[in-house]
PDB file of N, CA and C in Angstrom:
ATOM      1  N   UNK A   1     -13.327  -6.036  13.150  1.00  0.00           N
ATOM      2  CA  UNK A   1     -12.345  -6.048  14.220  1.00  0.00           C
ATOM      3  C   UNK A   1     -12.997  -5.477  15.483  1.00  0.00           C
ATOM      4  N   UNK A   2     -12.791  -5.961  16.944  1.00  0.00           N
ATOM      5  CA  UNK A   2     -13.408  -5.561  17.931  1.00  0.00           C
ATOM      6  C   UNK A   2     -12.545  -4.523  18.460  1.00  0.00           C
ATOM      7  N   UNK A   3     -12.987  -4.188  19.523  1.00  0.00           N
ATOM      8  CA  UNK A   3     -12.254  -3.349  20.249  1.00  0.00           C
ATOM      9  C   UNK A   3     -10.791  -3.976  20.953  1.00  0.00           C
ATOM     10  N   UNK A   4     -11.141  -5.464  21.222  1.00  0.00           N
ATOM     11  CA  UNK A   4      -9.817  -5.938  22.083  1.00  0.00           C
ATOM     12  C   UNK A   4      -8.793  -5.924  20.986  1.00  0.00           C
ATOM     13  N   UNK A   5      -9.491  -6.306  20.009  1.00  0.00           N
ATOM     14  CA  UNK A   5      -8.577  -6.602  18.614  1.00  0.00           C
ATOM     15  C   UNK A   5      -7.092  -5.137  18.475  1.00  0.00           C
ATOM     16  N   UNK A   6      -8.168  -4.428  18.569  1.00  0.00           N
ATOM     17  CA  UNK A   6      -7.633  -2.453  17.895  1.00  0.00           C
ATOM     18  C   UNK A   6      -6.546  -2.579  19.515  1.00  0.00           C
ATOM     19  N   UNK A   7      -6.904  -3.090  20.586  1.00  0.00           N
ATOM     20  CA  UNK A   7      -5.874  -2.585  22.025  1.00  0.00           C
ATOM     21  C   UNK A   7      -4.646  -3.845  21.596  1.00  0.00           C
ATOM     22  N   UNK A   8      -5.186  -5.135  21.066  1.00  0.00           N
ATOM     23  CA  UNK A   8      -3.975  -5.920  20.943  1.00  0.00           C
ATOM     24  C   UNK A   8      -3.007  -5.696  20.165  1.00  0.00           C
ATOM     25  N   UNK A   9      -3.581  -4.946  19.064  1.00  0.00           N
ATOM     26  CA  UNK A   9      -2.859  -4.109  17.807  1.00  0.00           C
ATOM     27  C   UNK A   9      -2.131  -3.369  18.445  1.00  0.00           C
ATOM     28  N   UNK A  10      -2.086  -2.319  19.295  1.00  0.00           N
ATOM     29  CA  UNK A  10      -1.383  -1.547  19.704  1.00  0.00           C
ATOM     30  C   UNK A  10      -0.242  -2.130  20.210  1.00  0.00           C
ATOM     31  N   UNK A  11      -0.861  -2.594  20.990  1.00  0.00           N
ATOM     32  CA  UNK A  11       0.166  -3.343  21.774  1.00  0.00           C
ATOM     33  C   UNK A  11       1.179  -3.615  21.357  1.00  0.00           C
ATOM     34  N   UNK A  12       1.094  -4.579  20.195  1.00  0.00           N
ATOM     35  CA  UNK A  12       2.093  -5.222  19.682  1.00  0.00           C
ATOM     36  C   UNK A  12       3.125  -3.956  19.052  1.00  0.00           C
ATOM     37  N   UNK A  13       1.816  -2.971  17.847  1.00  0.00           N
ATOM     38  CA  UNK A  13       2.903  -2.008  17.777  1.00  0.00           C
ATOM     39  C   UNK A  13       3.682  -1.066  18.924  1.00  0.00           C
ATOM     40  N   UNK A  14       3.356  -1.010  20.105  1.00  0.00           N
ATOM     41  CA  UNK A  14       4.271  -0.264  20.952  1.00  0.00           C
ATOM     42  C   UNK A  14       5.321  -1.304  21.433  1.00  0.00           C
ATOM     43  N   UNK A  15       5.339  -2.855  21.440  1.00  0.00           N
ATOM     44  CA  UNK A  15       6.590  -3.701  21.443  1.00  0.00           C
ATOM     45  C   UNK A  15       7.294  -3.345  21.033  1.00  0.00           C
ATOM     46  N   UNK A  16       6.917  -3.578  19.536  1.00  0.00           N
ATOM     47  CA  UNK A  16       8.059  -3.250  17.717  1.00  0.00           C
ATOM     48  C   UNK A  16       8.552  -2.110  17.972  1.00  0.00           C
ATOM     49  N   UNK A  17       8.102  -1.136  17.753  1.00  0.00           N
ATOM     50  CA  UNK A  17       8.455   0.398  17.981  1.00  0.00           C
ATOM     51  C   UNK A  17       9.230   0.493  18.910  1.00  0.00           C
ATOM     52  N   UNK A  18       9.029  -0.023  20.174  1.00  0.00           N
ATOM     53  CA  UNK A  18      10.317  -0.046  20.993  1.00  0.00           C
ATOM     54  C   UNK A  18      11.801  -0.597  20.643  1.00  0.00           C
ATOM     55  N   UNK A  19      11.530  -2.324  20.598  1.00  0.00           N
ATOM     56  CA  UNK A  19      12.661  -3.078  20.078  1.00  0.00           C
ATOM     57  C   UNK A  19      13.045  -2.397  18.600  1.00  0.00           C
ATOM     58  N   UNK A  20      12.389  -1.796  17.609  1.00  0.00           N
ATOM     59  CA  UNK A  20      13.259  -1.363  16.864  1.00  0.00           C
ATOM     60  C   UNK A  20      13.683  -0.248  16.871  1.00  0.00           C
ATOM     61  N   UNK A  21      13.278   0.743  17.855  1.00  0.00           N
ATOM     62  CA  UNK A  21      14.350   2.043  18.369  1.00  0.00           C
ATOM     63  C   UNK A  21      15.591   2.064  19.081  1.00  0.00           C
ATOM     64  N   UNK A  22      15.492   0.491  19.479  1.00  0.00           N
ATOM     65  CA  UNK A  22      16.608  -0.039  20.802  1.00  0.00           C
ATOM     66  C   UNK A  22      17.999  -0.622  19.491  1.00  0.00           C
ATOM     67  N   UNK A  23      17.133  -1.124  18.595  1.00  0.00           N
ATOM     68  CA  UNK A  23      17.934  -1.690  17.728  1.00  0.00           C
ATOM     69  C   UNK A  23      18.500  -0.500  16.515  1.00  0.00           C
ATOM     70  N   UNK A  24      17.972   0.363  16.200  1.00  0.00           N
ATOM     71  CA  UNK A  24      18.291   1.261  15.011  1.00  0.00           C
ATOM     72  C   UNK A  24      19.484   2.589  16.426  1.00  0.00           C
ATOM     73  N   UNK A  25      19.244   2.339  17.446  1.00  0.00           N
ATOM     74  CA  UNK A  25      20.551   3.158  18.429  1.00  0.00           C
ATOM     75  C   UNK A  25      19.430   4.318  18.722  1.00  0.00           C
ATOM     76  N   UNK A  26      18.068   4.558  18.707  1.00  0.00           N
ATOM     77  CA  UNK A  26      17.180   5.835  18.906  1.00  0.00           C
ATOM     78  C   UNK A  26      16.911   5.539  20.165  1.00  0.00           C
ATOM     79  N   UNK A  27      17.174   4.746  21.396  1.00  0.00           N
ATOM     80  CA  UNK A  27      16.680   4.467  22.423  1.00  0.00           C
ATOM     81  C   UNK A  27      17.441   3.177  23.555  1.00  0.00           C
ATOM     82  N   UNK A  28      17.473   3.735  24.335  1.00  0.00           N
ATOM     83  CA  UNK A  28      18.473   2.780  24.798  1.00  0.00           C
ATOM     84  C   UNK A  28      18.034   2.190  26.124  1.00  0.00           C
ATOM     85  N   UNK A  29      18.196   0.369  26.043  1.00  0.00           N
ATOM     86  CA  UNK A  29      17.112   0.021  26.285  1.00  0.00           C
ATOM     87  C   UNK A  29      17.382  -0.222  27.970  1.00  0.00           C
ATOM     88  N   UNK A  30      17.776   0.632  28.981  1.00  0.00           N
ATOM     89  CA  UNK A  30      18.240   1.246  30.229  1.00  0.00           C
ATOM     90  C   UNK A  30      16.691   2.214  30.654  1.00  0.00           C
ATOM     91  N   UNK A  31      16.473   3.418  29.269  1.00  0.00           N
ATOM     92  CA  UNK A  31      15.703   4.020  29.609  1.00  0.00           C
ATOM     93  C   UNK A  31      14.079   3.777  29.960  1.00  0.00           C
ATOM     94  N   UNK A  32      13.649   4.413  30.773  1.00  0.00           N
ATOM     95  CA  UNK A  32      12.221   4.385  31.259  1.00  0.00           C
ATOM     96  C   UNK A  32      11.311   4.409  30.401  1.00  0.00           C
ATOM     97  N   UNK A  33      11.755   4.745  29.051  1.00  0.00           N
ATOM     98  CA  UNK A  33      10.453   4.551  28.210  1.00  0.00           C
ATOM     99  C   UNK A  33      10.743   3.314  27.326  1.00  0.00           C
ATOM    100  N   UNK A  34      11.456   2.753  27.635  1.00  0.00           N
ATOM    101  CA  UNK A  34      11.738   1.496  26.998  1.00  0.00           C
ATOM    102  C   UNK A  34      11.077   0.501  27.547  1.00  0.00           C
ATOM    103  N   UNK A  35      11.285   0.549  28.882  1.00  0.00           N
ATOM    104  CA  UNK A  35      10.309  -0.303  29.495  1.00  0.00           C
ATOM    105  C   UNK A  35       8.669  -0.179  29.777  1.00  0.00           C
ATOM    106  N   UNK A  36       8.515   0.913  30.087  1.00  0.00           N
ATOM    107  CA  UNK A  36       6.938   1.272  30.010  1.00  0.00           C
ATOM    108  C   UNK A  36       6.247   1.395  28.792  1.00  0.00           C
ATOM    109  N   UNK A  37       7.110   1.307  27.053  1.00  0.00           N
ATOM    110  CA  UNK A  37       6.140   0.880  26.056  1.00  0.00           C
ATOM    111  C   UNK A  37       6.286  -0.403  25.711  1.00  0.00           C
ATOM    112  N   UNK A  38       6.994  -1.469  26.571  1.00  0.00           N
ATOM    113  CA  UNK A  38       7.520  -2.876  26.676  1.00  0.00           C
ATOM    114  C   UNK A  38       5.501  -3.199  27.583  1.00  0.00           C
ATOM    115  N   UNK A  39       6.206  -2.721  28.930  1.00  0.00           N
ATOM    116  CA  UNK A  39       4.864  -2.628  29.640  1.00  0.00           C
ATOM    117  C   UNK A  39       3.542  -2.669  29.427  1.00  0.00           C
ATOM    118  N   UNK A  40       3.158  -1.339  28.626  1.00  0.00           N
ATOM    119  CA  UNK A  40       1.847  -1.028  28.347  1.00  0.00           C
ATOM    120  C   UNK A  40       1.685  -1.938  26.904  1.00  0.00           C
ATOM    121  N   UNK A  41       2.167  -2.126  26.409  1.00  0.00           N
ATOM    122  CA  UNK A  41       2.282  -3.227  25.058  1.00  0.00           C
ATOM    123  C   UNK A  41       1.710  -4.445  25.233  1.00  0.00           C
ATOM    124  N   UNK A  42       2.367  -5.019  26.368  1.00  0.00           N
ATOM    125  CA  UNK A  42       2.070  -6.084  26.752  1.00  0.00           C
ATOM    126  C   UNK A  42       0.949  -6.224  27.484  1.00  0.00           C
ATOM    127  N   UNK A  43       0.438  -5.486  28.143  1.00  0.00           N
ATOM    128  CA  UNK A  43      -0.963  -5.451  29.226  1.00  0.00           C
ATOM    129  C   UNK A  43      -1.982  -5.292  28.246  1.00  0.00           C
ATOM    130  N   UNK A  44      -2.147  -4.246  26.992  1.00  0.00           N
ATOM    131  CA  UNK A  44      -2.972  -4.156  25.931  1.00  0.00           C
ATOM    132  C   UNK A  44      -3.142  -5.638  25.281  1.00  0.00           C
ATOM    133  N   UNK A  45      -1.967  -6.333  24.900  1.00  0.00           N
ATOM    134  CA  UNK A  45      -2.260  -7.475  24.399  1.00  0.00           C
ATOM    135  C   UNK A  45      -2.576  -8.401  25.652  1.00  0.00           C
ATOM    136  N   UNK A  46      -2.226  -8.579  26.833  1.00  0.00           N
ATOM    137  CA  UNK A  46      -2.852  -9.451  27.290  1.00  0.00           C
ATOM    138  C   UNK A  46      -5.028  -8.998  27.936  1.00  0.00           C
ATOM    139  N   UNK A  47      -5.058  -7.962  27.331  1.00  0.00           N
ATOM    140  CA  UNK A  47      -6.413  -7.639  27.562  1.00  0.00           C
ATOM    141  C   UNK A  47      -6.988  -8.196  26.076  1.00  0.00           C
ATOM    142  N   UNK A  48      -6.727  -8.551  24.867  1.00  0.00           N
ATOM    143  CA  UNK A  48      -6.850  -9.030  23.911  1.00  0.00           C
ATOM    144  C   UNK A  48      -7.045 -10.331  24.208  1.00  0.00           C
ATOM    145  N   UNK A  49      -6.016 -10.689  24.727  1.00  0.00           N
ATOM    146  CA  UNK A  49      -6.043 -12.315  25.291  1.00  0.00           C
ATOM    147  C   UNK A  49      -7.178 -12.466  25.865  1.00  0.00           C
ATOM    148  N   UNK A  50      -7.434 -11.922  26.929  1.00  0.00           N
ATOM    149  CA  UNK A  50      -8.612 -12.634  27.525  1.00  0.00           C
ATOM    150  C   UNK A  50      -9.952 -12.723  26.858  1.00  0.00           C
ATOM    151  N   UNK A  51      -9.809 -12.375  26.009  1.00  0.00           N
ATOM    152  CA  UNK A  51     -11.435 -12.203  24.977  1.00  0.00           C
ATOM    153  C   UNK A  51     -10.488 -12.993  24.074  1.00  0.00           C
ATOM    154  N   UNK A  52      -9.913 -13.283  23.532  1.00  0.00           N
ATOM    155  CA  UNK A  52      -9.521 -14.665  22.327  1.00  0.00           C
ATOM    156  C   UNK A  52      -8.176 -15.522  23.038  1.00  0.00           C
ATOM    157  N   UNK A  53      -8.080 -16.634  24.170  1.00  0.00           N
ATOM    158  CA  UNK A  53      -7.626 -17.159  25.064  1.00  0.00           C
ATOM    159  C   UNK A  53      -6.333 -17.839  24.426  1.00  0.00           C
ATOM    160  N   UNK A  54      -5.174 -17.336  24.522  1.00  0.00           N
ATOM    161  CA  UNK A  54      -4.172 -18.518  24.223  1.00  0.00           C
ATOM    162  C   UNK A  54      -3.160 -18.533  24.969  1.00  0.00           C
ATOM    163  N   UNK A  55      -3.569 -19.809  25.657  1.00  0.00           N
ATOM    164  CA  UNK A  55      -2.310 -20.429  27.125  1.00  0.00           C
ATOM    165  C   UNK A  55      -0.591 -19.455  26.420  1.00  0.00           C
ATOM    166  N   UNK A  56      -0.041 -19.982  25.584  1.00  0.00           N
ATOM    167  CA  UNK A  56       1.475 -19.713  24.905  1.00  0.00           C
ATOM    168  C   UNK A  56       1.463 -18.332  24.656  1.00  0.00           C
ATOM    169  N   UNK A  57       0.987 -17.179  24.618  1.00  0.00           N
ATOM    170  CA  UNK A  57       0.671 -16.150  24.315  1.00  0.00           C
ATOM    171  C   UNK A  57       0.807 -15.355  25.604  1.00  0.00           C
ATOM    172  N   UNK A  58      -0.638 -15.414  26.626  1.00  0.00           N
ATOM    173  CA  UNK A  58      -0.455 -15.595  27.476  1.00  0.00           C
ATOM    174  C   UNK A  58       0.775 -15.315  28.373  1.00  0.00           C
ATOM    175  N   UNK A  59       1.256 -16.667  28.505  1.00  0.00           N
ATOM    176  CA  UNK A  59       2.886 -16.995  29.255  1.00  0.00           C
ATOM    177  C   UNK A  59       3.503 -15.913  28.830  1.00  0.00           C
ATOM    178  N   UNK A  60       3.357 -15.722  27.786  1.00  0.00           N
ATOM    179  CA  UNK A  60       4.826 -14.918  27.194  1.00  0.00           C
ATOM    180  C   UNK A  60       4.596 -13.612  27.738  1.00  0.00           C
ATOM    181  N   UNK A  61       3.205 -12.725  27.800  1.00  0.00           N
ATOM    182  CA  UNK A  61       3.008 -11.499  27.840  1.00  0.00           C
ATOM    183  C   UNK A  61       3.121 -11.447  29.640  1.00  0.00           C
ATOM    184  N   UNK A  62       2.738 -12.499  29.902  1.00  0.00           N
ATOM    185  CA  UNK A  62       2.871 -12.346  31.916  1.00  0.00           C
ATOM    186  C   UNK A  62       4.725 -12.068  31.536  1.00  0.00           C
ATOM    187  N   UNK A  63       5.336 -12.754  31.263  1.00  0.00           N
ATOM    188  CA  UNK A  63       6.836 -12.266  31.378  1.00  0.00           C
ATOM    189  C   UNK A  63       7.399 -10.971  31.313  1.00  0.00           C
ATOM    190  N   UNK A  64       6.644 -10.727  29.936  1.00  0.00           N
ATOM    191  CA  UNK A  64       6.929 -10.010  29.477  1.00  0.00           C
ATOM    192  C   UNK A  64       6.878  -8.256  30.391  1.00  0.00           C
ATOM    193  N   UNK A  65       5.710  -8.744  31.203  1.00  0.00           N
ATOM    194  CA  UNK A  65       5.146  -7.707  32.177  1.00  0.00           C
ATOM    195  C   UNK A  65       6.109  -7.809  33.062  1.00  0.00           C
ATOM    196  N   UNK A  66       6.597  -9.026  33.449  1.00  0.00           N
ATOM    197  CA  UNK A  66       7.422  -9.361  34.839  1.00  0.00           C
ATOM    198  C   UNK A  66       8.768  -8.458  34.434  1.00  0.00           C
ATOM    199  N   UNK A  67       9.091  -9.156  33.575  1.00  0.00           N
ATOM    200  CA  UNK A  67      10.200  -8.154  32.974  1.00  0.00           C
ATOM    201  C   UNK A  67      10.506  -6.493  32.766  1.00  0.00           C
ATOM    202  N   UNK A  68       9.466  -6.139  32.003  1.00  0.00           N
ATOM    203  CA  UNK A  68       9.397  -4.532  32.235  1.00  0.00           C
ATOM    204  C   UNK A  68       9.462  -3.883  33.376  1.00  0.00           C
ATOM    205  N   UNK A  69       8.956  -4.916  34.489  1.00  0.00           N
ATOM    206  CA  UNK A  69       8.980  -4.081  35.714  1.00  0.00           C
ATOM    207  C   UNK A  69       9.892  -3.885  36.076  1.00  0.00           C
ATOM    208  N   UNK A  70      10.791  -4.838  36.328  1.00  0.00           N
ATOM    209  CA  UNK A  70      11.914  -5.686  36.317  1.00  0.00           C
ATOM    210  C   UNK A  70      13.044  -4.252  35.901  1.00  0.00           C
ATOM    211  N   UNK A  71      12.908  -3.848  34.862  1.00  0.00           N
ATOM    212  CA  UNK A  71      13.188  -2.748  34.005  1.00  0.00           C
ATOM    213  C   UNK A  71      13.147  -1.527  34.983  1.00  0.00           C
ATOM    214  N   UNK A  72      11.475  -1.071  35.268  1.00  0.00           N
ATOM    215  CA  UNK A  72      11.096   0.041  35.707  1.00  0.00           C
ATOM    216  C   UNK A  72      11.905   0.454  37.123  1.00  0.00           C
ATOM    217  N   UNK A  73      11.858  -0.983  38.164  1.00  0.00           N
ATOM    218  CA  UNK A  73      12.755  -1.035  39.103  1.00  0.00           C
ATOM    219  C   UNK A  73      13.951  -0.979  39.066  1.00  0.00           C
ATOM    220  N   UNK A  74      14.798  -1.332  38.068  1.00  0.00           N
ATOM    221  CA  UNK A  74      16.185  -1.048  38.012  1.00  0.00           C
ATOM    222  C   UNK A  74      16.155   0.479  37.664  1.00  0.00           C
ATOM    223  N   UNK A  75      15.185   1.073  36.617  1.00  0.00           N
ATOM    224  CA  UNK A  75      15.538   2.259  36.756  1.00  0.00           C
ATOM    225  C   UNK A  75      15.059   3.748  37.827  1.00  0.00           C
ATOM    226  N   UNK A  76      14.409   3.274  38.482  1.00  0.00           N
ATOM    227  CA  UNK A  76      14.120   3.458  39.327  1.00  0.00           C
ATOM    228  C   UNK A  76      15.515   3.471  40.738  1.00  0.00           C
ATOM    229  N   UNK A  77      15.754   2.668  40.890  1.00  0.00           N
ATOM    230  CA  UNK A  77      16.984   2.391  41.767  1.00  0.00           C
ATOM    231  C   UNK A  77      18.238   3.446  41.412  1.00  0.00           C
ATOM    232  N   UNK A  78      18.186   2.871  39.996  1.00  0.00           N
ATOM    233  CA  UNK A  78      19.455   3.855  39.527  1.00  0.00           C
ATOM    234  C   UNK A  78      19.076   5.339  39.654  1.00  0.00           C
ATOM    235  N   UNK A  79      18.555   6.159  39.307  1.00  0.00           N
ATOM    236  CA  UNK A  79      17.691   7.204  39.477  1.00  0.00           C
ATOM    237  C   UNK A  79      18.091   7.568  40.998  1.00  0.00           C
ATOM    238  N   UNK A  80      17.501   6.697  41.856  1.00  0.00           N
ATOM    239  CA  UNK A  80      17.669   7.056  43.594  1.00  0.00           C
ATOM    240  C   UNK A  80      19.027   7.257  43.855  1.00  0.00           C
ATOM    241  N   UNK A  81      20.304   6.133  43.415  1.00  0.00           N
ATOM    242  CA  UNK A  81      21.249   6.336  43.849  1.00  0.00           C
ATOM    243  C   UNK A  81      21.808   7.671  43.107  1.00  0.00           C
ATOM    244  N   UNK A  82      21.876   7.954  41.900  1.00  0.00           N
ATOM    245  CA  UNK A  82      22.660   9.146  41.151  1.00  0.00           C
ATOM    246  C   UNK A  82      22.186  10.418  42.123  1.00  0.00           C
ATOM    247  N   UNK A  83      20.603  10.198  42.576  1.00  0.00           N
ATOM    248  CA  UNK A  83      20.522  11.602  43.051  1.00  0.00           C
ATOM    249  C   UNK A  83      21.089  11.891  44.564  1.00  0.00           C
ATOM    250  N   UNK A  84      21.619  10.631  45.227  1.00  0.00           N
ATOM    251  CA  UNK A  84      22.026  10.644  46.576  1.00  0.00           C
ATOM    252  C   UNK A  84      23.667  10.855  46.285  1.00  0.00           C
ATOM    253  N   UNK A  85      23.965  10.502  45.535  1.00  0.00           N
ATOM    254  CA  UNK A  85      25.408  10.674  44.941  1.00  0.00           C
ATOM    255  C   UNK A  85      25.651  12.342  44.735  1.00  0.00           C
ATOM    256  N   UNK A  86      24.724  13.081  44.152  1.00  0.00           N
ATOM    257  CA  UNK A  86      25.020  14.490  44.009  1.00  0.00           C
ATOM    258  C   UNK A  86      24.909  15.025  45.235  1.00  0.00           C
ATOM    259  N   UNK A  87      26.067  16.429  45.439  1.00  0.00           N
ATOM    260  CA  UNK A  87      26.042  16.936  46.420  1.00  0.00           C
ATOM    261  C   UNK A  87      24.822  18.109  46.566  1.00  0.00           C
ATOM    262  N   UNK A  88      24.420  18.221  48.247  1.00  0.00           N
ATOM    263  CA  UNK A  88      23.357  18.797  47.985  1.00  0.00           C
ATOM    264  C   UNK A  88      23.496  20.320  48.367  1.00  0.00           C
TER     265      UNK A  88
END
């Protein structure tokens, strides 16, 4: 097994590990670490990708990135407004 191999591995397990903390109620999938082990999951496997190339794979993990951010920015936003909402 190479090295991209051992980062794509991860990857995938920090997906799973997420989606099944979101799913067993340990994590809720709003929070910031939901999306940033969505994130880093996906960037590990698409660094896998590029050393063993697959177009469908690929696609999915660019989304997948698009998405987390997608994530990071909503929580992010929310975050800004709650703290402008408290009195100071």
């Amino acid at each position: 097994m190479q090295w991209y191999d051992i980062l794509g591995t991860l990857g995938v397990m920090s997906i799973i590990v997420a989606f099944a903390a979101v799913q067993s109620g340990r994590l809720a999938p709003t929070r910031l670490s939901y999306s940033m082990m969505n994130l880093i999951g996906a960037i590990l496997i698409l660094v896998s990708l590029s050393f063993n190339f697959n177009l469908a794979s690929v696609v999915i993990e660019i989304f997948w990135i698009l998405i987390s951010l997608w994530g990071i920015v909503s929580w992010i936003k929310t975050r800004r407004a709650l703290n402008q909402q408290q009195p100071k």
